[in-house]
Structures are given as C-alpha cells and as structure tokens.
C-alpha atoms as a PDB file:
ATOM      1  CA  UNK A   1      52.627 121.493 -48.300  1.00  0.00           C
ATOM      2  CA  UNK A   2      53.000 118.829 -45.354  1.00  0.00           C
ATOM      3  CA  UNK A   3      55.142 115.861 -47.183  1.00  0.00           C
ATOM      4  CA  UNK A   4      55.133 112.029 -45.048  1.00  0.00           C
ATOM      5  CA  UNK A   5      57.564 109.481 -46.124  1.00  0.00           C
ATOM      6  CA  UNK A   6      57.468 106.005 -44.453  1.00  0.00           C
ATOM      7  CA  UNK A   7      60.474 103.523 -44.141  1.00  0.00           C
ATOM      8  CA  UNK A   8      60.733  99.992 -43.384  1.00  0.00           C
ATOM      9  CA  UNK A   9      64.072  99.023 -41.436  1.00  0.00           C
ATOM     10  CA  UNK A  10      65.484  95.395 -41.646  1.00  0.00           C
ATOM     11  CA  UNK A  11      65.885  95.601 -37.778  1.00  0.00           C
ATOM     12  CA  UNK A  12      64.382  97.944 -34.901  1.00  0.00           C
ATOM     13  CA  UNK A  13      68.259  99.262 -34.264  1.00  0.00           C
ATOM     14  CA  UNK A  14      68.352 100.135 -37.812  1.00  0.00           C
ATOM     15  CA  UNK A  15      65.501 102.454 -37.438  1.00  0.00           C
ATOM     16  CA  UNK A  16      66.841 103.901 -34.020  1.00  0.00           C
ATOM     17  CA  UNK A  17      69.872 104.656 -35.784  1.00  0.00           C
ATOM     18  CA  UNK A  18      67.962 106.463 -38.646  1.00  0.00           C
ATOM     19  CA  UNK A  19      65.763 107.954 -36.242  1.00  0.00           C
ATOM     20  CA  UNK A  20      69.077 109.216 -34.896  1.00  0.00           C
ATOM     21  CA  UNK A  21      71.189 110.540 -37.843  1.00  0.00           C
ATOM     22  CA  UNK A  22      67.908 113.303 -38.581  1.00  0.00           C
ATOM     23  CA  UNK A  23      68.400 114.696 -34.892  1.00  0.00           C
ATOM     24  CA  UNK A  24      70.588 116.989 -36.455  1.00  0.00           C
ATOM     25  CA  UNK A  25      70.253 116.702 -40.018  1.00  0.00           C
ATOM     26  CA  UNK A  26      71.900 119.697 -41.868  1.00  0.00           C
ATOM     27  CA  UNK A  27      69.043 119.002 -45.040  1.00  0.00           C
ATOM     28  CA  UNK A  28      65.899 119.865 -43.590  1.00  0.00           C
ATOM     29  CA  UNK A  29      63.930 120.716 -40.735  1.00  0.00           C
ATOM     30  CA  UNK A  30      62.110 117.004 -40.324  1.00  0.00           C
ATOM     31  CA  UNK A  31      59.745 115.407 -37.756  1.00  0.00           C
ATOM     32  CA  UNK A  32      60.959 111.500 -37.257  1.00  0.00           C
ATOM     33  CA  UNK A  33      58.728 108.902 -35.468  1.00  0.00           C
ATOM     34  CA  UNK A  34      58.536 105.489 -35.077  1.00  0.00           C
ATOM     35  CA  UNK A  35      55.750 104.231 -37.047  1.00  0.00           C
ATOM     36  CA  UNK A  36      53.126 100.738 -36.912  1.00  0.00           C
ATOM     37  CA  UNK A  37      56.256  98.867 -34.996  1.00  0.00           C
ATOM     38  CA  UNK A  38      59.443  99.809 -33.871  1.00  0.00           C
ATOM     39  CA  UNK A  39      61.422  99.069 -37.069  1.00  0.00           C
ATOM     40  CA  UNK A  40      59.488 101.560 -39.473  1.00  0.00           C
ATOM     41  CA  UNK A  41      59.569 105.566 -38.843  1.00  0.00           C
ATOM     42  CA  UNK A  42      57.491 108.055 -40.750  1.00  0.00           C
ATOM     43  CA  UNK A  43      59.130 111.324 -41.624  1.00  0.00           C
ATOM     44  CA  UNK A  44      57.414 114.381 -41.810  1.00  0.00           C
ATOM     45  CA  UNK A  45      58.596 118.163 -43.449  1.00  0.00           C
ATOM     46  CA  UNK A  46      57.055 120.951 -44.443  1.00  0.00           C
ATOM     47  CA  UNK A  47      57.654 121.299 -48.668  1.00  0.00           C
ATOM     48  CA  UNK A  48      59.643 124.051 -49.835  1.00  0.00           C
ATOM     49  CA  UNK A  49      57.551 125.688 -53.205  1.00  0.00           C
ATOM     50  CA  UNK A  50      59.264 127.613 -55.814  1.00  0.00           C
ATOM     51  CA  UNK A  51      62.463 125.246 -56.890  1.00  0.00           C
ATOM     52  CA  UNK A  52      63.552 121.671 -56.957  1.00  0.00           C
ATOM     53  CA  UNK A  53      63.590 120.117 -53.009  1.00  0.00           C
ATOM     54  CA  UNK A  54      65.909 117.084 -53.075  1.00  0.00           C
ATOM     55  CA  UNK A  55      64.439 116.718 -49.246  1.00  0.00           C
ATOM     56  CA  UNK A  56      63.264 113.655 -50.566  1.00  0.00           C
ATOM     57  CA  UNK A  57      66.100 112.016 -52.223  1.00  0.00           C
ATOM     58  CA  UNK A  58      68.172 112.923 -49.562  1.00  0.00           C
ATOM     59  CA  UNK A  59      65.866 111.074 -47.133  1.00  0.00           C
ATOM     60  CA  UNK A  60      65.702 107.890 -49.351  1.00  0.00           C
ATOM     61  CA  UNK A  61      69.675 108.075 -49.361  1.00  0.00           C
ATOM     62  CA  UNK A  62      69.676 108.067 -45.592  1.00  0.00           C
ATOM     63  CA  UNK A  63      67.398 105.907 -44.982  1.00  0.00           C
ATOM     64  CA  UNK A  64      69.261 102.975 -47.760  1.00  0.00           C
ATOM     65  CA  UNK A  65      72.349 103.669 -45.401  1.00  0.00           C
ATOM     66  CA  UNK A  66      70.714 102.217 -42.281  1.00  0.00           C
ATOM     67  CA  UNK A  67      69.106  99.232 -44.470  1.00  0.00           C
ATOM     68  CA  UNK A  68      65.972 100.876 -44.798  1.00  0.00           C
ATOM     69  CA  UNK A  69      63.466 101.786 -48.022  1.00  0.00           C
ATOM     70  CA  UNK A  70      60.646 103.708 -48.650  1.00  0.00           C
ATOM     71  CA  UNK A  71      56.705 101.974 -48.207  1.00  0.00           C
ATOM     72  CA  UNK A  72      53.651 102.882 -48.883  1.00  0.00           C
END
C-alpha cells in the first residue's frame, strides 16, 4: 500500500533541509517532493504489511526537527 504524508515548513529552507535529511535516510526507502509551494513537501513510501511500520512516526519526528508538521 502506497502511503503520502504532507508537511508544512515555517520557511522554504526548512523544507530544503527536510527534503535533504531523507536523501539518505537509514528508515525507509521514501520519495520527497516539494509540494503546492516551496515550503511544503509530500512524502511518499511504499507500506510494509505484516508488523507495526513506525515509517510514519519517524517521518513526523523528522519533519518537527526542521519546524515542520503534518497537513492534510
């Protein structure tokens, strides 16, 4: 299952930094874009079945480090 996460990003640097840190992000294999602007990105990964994936979590963590949070 295809999961997309978007982030908002209190500046446009914020989000290149983001975009940045999941260039090689030992978590997951993820697909980072910017995403309606240049300070949100959406974040794509394929869903692991069959056990708890804390892809998620991980990505919200990340993502509160470079002043960003999760929208809809």
């Amino acid at each position: 299952m295809q999961v997309q996460i978007a982030y908002q990003f209190d500046s446009e640097q914020d989000a290149y930094r983001f975009l940045n840190s999941l260039r090689h992000w030992p978590v997951a294999e993820v697909d980072a874009r910017f995403y309606r602007g240049a300070d949100s990105v959406k974040v794509s990964y394929e869903y692991v079945a069959g056990g708890f994936d804390a892809t998620s979590s991980e990505l919200d963590d990340l993502a509160a480090r470079h002043n960003g949070r999760e929208i809809n």
